[in-house]
N, C-alpha and C. Protein backbone atom coordinates (compact mmCIF):
# COMPACT_ATOMS: atom_id res chain seq x y z
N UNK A 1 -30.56 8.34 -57.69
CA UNK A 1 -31.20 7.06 -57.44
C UNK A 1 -32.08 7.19 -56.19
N UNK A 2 -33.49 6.37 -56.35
CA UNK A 2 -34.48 6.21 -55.38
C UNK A 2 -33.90 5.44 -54.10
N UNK A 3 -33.46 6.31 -52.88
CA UNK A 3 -33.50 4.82 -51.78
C UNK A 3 -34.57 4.06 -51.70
N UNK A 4 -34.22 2.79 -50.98
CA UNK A 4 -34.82 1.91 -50.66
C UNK A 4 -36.68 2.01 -49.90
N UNK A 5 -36.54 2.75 -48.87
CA UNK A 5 -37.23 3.55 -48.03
C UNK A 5 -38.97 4.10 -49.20
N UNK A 6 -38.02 4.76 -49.62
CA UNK A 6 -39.00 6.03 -50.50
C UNK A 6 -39.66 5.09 -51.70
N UNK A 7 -38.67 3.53 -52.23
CA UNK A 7 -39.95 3.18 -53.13
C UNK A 7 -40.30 2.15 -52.44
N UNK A 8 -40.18 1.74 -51.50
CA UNK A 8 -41.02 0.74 -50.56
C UNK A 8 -42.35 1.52 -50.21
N UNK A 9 -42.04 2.86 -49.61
CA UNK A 9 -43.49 3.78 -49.35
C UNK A 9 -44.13 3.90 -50.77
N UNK A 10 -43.82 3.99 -51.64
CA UNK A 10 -44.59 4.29 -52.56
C UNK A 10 -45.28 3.25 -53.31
N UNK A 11 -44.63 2.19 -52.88
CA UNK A 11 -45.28 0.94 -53.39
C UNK A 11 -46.10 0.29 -52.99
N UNK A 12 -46.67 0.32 -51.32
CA UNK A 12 -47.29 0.10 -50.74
C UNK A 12 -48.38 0.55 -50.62
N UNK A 13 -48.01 2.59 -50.69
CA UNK A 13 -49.27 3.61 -50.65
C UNK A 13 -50.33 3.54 -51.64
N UNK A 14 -49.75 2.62 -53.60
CA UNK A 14 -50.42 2.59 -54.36
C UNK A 14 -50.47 1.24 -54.70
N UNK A 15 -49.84 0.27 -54.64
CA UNK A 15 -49.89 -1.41 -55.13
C UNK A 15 -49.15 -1.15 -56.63
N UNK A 16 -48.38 -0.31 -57.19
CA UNK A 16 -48.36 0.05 -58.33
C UNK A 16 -46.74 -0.15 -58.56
N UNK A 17 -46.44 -0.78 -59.57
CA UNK A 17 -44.91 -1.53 -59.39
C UNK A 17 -44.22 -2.67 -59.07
N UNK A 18 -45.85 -3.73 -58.71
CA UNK A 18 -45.00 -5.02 -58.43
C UNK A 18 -46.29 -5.85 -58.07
N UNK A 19 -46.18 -6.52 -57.33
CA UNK A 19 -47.60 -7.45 -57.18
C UNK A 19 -48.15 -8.02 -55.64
N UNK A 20 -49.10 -7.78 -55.25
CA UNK A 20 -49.63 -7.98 -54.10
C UNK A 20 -50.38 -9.47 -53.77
N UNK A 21 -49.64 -9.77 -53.14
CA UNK A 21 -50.01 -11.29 -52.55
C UNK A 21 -50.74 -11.56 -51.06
N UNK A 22 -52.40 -11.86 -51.29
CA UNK A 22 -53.14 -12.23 -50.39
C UNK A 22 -53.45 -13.30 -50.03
N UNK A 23 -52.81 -13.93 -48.53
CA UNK A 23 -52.71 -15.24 -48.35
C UNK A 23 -54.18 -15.96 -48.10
N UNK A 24 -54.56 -17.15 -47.92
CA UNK A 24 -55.99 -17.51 -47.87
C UNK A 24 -56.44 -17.24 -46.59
N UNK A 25 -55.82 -16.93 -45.98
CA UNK A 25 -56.31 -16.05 -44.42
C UNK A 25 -57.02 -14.98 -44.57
N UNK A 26 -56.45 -14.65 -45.78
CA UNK A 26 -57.07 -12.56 -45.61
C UNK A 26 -57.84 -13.25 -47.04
N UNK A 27 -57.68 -13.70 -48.00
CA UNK A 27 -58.76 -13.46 -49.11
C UNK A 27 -60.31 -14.79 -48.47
N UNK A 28 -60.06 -15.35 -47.04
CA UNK A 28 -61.45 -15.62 -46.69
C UNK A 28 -62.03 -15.07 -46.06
N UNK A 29 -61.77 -13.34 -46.05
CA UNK A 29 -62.46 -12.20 -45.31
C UNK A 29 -63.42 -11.66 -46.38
N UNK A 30 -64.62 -10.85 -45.90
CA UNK A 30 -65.61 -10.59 -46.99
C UNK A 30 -64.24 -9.21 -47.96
N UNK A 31 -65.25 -9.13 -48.96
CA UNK A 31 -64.37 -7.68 -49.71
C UNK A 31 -64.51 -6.65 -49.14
N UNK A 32 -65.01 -6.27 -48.30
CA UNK A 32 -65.28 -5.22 -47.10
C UNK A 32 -64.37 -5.60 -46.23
N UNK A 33 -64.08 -5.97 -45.75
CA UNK A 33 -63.16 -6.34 -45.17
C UNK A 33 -61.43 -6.78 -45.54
N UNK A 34 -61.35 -6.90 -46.83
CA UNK A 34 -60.06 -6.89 -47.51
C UNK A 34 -59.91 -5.42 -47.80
N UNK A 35 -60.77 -4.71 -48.13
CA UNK A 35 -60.80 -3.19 -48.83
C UNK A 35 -59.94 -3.07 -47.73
N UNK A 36 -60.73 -2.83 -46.41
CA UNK A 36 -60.43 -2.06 -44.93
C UNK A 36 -58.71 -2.57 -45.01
N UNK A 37 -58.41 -4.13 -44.66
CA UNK A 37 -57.22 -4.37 -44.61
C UNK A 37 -56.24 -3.55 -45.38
N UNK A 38 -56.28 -3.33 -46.80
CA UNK A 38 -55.66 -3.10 -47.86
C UNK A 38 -55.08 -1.91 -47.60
N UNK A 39 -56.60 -1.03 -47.32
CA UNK A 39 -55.98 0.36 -46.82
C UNK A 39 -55.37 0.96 -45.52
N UNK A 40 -55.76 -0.38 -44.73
CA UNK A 40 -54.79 0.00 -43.43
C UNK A 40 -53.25 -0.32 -43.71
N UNK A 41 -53.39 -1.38 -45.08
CA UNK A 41 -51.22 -1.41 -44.93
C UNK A 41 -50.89 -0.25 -46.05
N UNK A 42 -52.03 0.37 -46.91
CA UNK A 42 -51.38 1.15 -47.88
C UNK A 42 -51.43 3.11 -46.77
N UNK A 43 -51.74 2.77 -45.66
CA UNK A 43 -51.46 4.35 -44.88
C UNK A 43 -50.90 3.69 -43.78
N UNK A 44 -50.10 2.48 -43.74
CA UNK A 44 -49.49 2.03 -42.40
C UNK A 44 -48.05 3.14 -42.05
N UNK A 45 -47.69 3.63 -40.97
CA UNK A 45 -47.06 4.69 -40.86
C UNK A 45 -46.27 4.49 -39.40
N UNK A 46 -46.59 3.66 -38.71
CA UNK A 46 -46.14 3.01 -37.15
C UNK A 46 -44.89 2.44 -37.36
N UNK A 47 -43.77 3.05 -38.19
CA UNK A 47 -42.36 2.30 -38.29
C UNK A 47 -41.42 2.44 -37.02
N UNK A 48 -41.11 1.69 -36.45
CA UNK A 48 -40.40 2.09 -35.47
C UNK A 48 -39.05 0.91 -35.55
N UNK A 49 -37.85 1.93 -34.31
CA UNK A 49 -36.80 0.33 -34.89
C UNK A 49 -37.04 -0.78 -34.04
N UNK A 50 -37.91 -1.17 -33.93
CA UNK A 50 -38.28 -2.70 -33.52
C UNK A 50 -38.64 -3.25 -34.69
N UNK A 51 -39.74 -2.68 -35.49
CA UNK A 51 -40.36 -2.95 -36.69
C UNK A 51 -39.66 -3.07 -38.21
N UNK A 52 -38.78 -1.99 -37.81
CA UNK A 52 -37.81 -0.91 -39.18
C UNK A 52 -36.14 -1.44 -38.60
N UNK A 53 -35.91 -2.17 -37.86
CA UNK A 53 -34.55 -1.89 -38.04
C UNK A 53 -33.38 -1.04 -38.92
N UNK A 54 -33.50 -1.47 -40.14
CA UNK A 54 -33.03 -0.89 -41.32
C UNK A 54 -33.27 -0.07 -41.63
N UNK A 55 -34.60 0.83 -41.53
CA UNK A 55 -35.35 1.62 -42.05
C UNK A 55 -35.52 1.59 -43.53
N UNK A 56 -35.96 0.48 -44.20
CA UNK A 56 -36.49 0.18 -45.44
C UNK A 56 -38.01 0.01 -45.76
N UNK A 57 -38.66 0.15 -44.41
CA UNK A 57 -40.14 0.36 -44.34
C UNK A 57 -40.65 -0.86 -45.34
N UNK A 58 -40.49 -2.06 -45.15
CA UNK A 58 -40.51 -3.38 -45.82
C UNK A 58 -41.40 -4.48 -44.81
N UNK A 59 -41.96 -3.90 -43.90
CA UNK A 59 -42.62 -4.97 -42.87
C UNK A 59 -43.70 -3.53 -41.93
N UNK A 60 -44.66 -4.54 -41.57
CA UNK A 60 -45.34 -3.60 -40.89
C UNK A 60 -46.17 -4.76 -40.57
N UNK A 61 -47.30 -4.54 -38.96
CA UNK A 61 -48.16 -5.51 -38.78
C UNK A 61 -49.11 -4.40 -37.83
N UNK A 62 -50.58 -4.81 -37.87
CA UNK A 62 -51.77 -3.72 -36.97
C UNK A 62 -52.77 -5.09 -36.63
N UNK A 63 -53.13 -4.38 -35.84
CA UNK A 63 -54.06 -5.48 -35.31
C UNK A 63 -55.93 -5.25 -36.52
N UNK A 64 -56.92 -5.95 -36.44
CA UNK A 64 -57.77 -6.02 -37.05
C UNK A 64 -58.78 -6.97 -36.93
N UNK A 65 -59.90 -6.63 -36.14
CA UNK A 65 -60.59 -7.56 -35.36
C UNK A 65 -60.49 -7.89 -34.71
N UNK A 66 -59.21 -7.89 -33.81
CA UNK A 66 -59.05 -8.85 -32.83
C UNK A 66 -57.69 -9.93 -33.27
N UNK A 67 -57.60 -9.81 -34.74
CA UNK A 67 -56.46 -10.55 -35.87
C UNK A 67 -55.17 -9.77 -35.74
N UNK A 68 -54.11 -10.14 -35.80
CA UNK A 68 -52.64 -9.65 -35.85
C UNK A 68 -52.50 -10.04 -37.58
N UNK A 69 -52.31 -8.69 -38.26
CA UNK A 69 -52.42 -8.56 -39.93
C UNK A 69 -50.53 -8.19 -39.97
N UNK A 70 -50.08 -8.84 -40.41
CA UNK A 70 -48.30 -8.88 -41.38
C UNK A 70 -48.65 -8.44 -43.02
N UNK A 71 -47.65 -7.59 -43.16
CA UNK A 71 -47.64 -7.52 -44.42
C UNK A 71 -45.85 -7.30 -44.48
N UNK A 72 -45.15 -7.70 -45.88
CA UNK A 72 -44.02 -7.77 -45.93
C UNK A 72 -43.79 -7.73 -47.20
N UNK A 73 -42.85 -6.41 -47.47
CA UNK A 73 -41.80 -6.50 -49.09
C UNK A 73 -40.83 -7.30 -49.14
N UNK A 74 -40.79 -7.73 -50.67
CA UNK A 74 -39.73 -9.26 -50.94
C UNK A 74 -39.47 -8.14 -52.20
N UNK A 75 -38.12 -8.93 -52.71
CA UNK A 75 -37.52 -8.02 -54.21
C UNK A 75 -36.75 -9.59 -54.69
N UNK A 76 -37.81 -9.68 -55.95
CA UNK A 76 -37.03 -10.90 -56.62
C UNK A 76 -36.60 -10.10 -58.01
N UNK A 77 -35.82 -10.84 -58.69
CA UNK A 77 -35.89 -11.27 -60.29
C UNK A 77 -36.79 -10.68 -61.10
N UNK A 78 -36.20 -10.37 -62.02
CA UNK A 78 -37.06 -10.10 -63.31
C UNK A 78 -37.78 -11.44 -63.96
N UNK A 79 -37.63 -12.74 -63.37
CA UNK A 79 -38.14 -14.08 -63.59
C UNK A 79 -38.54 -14.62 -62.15
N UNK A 80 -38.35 -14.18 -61.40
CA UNK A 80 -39.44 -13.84 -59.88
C UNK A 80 -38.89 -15.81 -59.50
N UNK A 81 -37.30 -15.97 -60.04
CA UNK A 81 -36.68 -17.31 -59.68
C UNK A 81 -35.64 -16.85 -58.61
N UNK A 82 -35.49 -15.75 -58.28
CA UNK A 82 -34.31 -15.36 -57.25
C UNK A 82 -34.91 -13.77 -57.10
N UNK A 83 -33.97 -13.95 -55.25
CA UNK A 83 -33.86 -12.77 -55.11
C UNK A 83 -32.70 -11.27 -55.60
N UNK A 84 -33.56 -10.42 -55.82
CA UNK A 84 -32.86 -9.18 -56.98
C UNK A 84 -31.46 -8.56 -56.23
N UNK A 85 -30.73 -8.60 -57.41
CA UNK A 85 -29.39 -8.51 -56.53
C UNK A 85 -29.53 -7.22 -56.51
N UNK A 86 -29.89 -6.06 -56.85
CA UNK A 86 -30.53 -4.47 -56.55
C UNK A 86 -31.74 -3.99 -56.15
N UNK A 87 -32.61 -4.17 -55.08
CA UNK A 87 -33.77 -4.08 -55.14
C UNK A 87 -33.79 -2.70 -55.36
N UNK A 88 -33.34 -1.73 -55.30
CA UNK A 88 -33.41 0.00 -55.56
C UNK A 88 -33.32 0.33 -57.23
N UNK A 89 -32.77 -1.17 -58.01
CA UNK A 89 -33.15 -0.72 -59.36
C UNK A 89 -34.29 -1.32 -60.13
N UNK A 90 -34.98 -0.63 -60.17
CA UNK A 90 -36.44 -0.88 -60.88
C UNK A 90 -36.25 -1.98 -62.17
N UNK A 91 -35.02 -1.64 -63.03
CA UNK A 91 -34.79 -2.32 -63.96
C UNK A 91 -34.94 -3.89 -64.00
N UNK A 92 -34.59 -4.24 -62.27
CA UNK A 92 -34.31 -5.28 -62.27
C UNK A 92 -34.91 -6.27 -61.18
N UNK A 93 -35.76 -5.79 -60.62
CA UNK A 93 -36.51 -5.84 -59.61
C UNK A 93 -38.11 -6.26 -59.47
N UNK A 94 -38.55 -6.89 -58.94
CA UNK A 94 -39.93 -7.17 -59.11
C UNK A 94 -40.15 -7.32 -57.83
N UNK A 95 -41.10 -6.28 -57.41
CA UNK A 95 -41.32 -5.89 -55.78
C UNK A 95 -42.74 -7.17 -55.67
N UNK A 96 -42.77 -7.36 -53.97
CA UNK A 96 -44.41 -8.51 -53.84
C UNK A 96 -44.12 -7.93 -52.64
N UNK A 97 -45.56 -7.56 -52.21
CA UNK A 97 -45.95 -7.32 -50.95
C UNK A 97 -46.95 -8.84 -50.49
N UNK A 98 -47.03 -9.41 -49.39
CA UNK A 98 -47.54 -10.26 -49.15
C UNK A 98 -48.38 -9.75 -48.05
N UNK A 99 -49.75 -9.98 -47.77
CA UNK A 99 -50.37 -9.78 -46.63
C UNK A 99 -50.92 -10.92 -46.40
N UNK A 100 -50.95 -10.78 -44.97
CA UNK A 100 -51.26 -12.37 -44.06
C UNK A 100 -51.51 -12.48 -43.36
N UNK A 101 -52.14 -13.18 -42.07
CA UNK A 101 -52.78 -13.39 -40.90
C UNK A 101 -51.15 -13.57 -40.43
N UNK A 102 -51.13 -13.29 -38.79
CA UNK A 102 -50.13 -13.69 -38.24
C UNK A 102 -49.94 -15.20 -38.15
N UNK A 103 -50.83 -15.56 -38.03
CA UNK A 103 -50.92 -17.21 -37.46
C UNK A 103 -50.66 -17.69 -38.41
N UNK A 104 -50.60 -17.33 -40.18
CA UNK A 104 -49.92 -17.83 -41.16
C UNK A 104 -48.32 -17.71 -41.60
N UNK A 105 -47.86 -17.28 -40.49
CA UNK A 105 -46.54 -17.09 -40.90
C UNK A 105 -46.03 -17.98 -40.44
């Protein structure tokens, strides 16, 4: 079985496995500017245990413009009505990365 860790990185590095949620903070940036964002959280690599406690690599934030950018893994349901009582089994799991302005949190 995949730890936690290894498909959080991999889910992030590609968007591939679950669904990416852009709050209206970041989708009223031009697409040049979402690209840039996108790819700064899909090579974000600055985990530290302030950031990582757990080390599940599920949160990360960089600055951007002058903007404080959050991005954060959630693991719901296969009906995305609760959170997944296994997030490490794919079977059952439906990963969302959310990216967001700080000031929207």
């Amino acid at each position: 079985m995949t730890d936690i860790k290894t498909l959080n990185d991999n889910f992030r590095k590609t968007f591939i496995g679950g669904r990416v949620i852009l709050t209206s903070g970041i989708r009223a940036k031009t697409q040049d500017e979402i690209a840039e964002i996108l790819e700064k959280v899909r090579s974000f690599d600055n985990f530290t245990t302030a950031n990582d406690p757990y080390g599940e690599h599920d949160f990360g934030s960089f600055d951007y413009k002058g903007q404080k950018i959050f991005w954060k893994i959630d693991y719901y349901d296969k009906n995305m009505q609760y959170l997944s009582e296994d997030p490490t089994d794919i079977s059952k799991t439906i990963k969302v990365i959310t990216i967001l302005l700080a000031e929207e949190y």
